[in-house]
N, C-alpha and C. Protein backbone atom coordinates (compact mmCIF):
# COMPACT_ATOMS: atom_id res chain seq x y z
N UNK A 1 0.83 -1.18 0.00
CA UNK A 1 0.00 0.00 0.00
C UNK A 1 0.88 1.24 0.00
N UNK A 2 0.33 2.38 -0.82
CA UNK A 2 0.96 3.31 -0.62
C UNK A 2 1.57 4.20 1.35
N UNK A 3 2.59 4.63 1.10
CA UNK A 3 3.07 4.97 2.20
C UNK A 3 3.40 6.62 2.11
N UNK A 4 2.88 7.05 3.64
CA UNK A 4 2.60 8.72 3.76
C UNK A 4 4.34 9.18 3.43
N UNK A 5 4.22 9.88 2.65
CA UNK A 5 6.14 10.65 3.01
C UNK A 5 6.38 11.36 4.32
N UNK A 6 7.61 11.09 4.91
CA UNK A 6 7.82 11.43 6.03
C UNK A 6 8.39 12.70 5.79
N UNK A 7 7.75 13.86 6.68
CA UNK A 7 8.49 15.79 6.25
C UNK A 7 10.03 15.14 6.45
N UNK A 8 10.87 16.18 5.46
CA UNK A 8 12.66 15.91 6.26
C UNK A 8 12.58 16.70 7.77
N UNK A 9 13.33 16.83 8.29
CA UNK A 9 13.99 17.12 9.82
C UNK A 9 14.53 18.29 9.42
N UNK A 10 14.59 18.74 10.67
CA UNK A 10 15.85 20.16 10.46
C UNK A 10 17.06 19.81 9.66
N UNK A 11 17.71 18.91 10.52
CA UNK A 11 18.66 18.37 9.85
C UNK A 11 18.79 18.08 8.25
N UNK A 12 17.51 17.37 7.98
CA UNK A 12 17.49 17.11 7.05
C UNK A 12 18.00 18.22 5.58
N UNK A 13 16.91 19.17 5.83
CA UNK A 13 16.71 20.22 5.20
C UNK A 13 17.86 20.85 5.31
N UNK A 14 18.91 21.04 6.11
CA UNK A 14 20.50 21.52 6.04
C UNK A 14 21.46 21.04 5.42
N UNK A 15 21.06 20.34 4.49
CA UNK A 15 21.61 19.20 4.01
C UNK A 15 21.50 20.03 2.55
N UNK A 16 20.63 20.70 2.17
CA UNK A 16 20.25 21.29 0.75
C UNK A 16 20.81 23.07 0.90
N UNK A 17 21.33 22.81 -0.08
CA UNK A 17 22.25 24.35 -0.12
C UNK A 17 20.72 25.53 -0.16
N UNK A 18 20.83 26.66 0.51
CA UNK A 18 19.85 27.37 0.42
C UNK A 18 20.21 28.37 -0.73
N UNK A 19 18.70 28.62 -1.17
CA UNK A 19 18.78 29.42 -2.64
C UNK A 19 19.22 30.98 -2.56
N UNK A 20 19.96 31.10 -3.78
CA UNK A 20 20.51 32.50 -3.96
C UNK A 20 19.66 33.20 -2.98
N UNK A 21 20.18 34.54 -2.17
CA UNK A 21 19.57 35.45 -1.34
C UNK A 21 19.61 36.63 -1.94
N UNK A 22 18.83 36.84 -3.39
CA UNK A 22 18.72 38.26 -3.92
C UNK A 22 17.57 38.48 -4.07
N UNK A 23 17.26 39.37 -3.44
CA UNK A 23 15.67 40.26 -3.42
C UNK A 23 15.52 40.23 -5.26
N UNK A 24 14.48 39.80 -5.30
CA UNK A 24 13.23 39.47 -6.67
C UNK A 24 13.18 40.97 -7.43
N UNK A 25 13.73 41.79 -6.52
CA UNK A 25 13.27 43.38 -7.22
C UNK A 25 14.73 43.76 -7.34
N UNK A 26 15.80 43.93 -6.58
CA UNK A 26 16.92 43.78 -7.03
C UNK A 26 17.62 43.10 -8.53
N UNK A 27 16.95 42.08 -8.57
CA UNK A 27 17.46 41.36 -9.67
C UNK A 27 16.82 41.85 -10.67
N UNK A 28 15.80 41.95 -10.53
CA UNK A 28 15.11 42.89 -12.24
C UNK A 28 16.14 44.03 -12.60
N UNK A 29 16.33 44.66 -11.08
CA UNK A 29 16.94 46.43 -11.49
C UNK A 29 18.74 45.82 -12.11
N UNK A 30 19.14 44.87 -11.81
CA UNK A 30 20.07 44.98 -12.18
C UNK A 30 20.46 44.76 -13.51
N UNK A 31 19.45 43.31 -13.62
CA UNK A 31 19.71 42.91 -15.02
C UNK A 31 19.21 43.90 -16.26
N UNK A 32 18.03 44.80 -15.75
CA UNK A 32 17.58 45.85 -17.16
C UNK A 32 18.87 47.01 -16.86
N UNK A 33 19.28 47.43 -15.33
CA UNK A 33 20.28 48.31 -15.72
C UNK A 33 21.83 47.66 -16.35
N UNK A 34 21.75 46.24 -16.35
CA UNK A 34 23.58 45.91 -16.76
C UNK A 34 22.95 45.93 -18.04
N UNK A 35 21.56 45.46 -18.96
CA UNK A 35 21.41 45.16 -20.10
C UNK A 35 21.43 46.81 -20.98
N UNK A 36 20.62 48.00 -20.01
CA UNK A 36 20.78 48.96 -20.55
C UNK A 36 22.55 49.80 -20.68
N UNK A 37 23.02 49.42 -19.98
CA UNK A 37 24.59 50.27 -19.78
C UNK A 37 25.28 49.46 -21.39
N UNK A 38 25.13 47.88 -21.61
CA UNK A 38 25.62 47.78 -22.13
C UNK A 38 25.27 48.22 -23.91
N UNK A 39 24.12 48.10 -24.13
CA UNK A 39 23.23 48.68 -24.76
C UNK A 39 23.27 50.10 -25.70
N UNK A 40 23.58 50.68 -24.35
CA UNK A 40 24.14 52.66 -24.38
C UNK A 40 25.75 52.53 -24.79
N UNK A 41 26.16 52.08 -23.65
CA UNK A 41 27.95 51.87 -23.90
C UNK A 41 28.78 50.74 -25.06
N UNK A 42 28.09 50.08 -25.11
CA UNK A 42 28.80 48.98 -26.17
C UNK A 42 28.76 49.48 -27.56
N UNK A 43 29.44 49.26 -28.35
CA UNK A 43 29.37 49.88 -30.07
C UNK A 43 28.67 48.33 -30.84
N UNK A 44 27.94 48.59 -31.65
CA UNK A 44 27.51 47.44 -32.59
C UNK A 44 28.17 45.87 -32.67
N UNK A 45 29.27 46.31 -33.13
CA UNK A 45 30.10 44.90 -33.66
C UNK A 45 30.33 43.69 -32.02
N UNK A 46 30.34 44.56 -30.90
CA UNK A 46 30.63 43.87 -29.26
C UNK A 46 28.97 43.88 -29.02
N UNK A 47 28.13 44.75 -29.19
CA UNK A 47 26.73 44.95 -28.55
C UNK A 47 26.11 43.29 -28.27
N UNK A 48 25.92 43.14 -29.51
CA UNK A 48 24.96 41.85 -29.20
C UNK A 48 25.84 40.58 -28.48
N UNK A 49 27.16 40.20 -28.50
CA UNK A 49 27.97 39.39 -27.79
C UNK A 49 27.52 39.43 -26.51
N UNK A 50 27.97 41.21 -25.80
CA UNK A 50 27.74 41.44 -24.71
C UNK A 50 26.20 41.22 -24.02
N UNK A 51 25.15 41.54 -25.05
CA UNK A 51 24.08 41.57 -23.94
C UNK A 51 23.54 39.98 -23.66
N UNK A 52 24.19 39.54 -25.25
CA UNK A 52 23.64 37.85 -24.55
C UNK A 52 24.72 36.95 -23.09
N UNK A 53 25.64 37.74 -23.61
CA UNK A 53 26.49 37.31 -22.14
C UNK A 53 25.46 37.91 -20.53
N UNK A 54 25.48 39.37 -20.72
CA UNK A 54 24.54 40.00 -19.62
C UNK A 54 23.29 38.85 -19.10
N UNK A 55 22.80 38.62 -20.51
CA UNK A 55 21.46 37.99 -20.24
C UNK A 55 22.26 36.62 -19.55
N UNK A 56 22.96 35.88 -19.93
CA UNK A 56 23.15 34.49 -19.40
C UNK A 56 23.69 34.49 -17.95
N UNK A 57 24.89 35.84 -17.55
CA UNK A 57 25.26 35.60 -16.21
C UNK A 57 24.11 35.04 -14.78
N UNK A 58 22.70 35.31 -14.89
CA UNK A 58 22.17 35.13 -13.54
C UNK A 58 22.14 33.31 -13.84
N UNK A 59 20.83 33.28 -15.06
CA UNK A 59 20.68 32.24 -15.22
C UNK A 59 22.15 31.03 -15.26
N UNK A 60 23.31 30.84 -15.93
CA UNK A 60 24.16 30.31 -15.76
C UNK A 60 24.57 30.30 -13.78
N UNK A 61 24.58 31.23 -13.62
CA UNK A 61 24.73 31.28 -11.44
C UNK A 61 23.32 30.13 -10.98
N UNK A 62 22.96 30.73 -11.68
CA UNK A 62 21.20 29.77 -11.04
C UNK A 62 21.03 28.40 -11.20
N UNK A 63 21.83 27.96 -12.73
CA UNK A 63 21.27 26.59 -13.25
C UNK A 63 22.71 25.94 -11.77
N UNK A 64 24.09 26.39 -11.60
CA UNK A 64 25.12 25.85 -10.73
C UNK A 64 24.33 25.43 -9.37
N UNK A 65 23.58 26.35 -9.22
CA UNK A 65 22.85 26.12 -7.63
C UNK A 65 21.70 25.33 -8.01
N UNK A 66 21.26 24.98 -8.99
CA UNK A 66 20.08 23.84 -9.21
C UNK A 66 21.46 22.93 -9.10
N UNK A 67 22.62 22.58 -9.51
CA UNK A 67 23.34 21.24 -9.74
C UNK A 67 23.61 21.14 -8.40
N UNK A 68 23.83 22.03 -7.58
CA UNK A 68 23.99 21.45 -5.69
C UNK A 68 22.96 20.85 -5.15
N UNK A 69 21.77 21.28 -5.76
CA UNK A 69 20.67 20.53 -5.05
C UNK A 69 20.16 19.41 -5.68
N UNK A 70 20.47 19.62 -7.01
CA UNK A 70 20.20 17.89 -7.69
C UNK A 70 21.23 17.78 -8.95
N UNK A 71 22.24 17.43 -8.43
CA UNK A 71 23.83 16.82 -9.43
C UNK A 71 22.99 16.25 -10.83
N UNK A 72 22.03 15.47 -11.00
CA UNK A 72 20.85 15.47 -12.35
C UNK A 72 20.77 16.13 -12.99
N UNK A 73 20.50 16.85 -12.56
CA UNK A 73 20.16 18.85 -13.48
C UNK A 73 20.64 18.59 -14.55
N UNK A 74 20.13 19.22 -15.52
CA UNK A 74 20.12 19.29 -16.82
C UNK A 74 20.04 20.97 -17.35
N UNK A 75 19.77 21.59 -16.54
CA UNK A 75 19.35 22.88 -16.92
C UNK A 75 20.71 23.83 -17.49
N UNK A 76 22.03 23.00 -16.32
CA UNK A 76 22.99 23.97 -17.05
C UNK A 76 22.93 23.57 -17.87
N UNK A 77 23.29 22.31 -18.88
CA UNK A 77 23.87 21.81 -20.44
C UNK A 77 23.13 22.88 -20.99
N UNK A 78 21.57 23.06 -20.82
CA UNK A 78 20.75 23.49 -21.70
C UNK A 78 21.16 24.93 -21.62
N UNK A 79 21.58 25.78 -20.64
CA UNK A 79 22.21 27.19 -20.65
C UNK A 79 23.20 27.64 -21.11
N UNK A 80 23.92 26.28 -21.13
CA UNK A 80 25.51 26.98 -22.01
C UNK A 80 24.89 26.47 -23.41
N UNK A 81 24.22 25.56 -23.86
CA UNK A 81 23.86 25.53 -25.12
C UNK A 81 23.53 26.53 -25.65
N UNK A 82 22.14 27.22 -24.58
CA UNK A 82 21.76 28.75 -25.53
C UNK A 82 23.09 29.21 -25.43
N UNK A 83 23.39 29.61 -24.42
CA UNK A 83 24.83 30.92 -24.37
C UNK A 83 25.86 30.89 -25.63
N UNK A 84 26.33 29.80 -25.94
CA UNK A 84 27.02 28.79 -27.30
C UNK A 84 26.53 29.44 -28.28
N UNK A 85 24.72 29.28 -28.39
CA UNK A 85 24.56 29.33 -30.02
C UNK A 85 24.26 30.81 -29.70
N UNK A 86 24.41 31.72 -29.40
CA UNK A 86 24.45 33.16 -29.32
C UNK A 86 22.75 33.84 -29.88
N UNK A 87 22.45 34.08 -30.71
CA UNK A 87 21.04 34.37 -30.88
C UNK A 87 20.76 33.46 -32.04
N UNK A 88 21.24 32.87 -32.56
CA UNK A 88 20.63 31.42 -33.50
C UNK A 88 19.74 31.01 -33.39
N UNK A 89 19.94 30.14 -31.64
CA UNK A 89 18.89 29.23 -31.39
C UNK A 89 18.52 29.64 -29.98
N UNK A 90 19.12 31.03 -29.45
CA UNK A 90 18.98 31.02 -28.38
C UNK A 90 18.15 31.78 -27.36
N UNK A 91 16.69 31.96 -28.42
CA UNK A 91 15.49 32.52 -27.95
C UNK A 91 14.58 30.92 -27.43
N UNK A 92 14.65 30.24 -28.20
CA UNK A 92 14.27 29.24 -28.07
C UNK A 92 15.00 28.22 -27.02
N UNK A 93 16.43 27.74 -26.93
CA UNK A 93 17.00 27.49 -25.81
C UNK A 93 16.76 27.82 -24.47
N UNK A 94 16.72 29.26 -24.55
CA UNK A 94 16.42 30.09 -22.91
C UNK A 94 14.59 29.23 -22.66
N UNK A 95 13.84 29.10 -24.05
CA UNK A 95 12.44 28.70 -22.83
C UNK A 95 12.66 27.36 -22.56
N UNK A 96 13.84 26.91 -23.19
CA UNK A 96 13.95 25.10 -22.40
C UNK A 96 14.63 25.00 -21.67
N UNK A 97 15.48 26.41 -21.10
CA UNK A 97 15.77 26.08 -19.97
C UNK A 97 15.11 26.82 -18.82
N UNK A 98 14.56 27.68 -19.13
CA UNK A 98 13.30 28.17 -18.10
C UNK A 98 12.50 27.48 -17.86
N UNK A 99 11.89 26.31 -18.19
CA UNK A 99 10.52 25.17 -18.36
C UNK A 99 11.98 23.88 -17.38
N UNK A 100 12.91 23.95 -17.88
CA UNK A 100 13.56 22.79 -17.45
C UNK A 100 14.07 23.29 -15.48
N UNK A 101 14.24 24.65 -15.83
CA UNK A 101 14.64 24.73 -14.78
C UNK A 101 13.38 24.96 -13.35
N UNK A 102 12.24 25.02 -14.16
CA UNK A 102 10.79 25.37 -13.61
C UNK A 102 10.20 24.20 -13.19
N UNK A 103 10.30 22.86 -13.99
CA UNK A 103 10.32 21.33 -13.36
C UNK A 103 11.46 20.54 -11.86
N UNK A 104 12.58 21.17 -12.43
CA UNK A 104 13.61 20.83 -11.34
C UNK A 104 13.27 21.48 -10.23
N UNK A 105 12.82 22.77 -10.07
CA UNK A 105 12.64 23.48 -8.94
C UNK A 105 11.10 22.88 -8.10
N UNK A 106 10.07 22.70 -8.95
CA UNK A 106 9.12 21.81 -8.59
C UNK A 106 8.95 20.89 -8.02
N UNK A 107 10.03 20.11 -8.78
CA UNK A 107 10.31 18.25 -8.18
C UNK A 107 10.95 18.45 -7.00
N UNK A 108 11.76 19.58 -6.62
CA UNK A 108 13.02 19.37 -5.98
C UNK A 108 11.77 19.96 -4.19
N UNK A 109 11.49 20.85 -4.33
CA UNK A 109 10.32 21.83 -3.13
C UNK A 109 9.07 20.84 -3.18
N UNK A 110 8.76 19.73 -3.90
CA UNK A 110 7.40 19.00 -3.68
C UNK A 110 7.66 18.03 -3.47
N UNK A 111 9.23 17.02 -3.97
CA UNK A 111 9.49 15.79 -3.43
C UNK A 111 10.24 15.74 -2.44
N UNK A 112 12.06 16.21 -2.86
CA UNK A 112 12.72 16.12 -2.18
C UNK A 112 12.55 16.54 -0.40
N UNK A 113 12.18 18.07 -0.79
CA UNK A 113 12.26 18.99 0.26
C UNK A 113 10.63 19.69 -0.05
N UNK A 114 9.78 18.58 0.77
CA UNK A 114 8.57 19.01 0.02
C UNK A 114 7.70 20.56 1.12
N UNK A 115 8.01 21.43 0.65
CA UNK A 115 7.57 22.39 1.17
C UNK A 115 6.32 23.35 -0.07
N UNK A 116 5.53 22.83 -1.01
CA UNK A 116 4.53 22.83 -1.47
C UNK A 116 4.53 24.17 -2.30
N UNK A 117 5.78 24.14 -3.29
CA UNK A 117 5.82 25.03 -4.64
C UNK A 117 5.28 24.94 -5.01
N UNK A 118 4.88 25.94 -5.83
CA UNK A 118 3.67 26.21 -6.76
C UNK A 118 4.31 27.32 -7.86
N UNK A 119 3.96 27.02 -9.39
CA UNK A 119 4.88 27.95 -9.96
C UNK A 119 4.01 28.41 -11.24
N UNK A 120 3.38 29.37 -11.46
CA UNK A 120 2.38 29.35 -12.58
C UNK A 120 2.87 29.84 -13.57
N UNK A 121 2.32 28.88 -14.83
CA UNK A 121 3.14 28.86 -16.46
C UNK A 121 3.50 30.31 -16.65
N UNK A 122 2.27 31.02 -16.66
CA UNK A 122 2.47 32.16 -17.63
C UNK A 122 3.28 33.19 -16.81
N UNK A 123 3.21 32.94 -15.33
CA UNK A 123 4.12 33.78 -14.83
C UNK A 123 5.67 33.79 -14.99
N UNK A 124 6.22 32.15 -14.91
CA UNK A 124 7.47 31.84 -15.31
C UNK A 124 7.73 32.24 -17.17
N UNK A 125 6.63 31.96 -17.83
CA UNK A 125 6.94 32.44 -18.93
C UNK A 125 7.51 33.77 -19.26
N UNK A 126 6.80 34.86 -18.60
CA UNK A 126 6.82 36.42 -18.96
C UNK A 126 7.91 36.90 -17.62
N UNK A 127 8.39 36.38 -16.87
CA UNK A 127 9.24 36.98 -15.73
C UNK A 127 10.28 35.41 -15.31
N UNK A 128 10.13 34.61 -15.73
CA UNK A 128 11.18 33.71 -15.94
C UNK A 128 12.18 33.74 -14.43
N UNK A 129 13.41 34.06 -14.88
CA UNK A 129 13.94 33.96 -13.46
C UNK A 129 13.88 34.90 -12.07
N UNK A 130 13.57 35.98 -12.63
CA UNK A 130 12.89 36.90 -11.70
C UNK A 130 11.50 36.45 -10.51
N UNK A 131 11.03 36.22 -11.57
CA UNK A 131 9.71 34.98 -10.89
C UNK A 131 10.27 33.74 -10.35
N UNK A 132 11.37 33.22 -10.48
CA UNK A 132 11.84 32.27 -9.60
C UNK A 132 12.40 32.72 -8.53
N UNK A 133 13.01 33.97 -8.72
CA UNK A 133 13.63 34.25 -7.26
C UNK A 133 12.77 35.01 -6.06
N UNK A 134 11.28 35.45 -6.97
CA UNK A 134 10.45 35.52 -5.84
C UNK A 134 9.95 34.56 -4.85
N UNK A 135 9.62 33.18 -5.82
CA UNK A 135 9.16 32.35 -5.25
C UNK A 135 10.28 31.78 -3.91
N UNK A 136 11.33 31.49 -4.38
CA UNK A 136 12.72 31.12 -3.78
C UNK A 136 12.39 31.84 -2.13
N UNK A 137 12.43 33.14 -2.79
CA UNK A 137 12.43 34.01 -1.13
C UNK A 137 11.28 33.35 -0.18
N UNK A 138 9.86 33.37 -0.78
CA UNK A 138 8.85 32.65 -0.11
C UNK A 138 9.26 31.16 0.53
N UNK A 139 9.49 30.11 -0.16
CA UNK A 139 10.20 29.29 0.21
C UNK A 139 11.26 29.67 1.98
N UNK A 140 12.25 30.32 1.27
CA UNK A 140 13.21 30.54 2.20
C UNK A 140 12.67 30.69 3.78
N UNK A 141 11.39 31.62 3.51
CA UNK A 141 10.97 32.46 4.53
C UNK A 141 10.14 31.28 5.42
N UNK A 142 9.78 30.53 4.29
CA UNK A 142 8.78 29.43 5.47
C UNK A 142 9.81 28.16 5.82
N UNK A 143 10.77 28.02 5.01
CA UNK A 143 12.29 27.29 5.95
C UNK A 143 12.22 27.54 7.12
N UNK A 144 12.73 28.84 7.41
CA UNK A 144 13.16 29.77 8.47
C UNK A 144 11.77 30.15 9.61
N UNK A 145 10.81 29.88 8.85
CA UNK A 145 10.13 29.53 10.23
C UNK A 145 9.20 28.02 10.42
N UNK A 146 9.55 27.41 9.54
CA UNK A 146 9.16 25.66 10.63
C UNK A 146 11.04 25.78 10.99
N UNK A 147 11.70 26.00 11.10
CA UNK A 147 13.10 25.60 11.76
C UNK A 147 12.71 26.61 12.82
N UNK A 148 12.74 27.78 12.72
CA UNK A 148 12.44 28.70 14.53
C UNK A 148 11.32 27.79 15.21
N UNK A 149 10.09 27.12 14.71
CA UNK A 149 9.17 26.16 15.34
C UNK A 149 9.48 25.36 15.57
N UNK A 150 10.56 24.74 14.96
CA UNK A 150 11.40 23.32 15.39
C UNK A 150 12.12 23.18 16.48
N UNK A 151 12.73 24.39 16.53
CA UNK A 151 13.68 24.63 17.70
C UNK A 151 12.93 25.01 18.69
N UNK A 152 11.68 26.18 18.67
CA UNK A 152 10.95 26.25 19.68
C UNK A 152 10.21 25.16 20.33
N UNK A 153 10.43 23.82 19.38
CA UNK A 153 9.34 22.71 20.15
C UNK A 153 7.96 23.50 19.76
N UNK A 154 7.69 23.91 18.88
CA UNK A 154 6.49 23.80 18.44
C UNK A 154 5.96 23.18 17.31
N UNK A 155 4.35 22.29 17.66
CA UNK A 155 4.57 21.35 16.81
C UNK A 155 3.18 21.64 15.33
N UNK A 156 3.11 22.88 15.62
CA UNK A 156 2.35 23.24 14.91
C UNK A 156 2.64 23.52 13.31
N UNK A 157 1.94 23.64 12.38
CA UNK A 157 2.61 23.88 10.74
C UNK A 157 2.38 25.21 10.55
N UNK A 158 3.66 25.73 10.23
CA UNK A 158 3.26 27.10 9.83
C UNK A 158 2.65 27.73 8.70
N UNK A 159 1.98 28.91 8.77
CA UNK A 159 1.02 29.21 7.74
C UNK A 159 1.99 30.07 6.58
N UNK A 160 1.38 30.37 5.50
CA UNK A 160 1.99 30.88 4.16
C UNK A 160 2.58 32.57 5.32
């Protein structure tokens, strides 16, 4: 017969590297201001090199910290692939690895470390990693308090 999953432990859960700590609004301002500087400042022939580099630095940081929490991951191959084919193929690359990296993060907060992600299409579609690092923070925040309840000996579940 099927069997209930047991929550991980404090312990347990220390065990999983915790996600980037950059405010969701931070990261927008940076990436439209590094994409605009380069944009303004870069000359033609470097422009487009540079902004697809701009564009890949978070995501490439992001897919490394999906491989700490599941060595599986697939999301980097698929990031240096876009990054590789430069704008070729790499409008299309970035949504397989936004969708790939939008499953891993799913599986990883509902099985592994099941703390009950939720990630809606069209939001990851149109705000992509930005929208992941909101969610991330939420996450984080309800870590940080079933572990203060843990330690307090309280045996209650904490609310959103």
């Amino acid at each position: 017969m099927g069997q209930t999953p047991i929550p991980p432990t404090l312990s347990d859960r220390a065990a999983f590297s915790p996600p980037p700590r950059v405010h969701w609004a931070i990261l927008l301002v940076a990436i439209a201001g590094s994409e605009g500087l380069v944009f303004w400042l870069a000359h033609p022939p470097v422009r487009d090199f540079l902004i697809n580099l701009v564009i890949a630095v978070w995501p490439l940081y992001f897919c490394l910290w999906i491989r700490k929490i599941d060595p599986g991951s697939l999301s980097l191959y698929w990031a240096l692939a876009a990054f590789a084919t430069g704008f070729l193929f790499s409008w299309l690359l970035w949504i397989v690895v936004i969708f790939e990296i939008r499953e891993e993060l799913l599986d990883h907060y509902n099985r592994r470390e099941p703390l009950g992600l939720r990630l809606n299409l069209v939001m990851t579609l149109l705000f992509s990693f930005v929208y992941f690092q909101y969610a991330l923070a939420k996450i984080e925040n309800k870590k940080n308090q079933e572990s203060l309840s843990l330690v307090a000996g309280d045996d209650r579940i904490p609310s959103n």
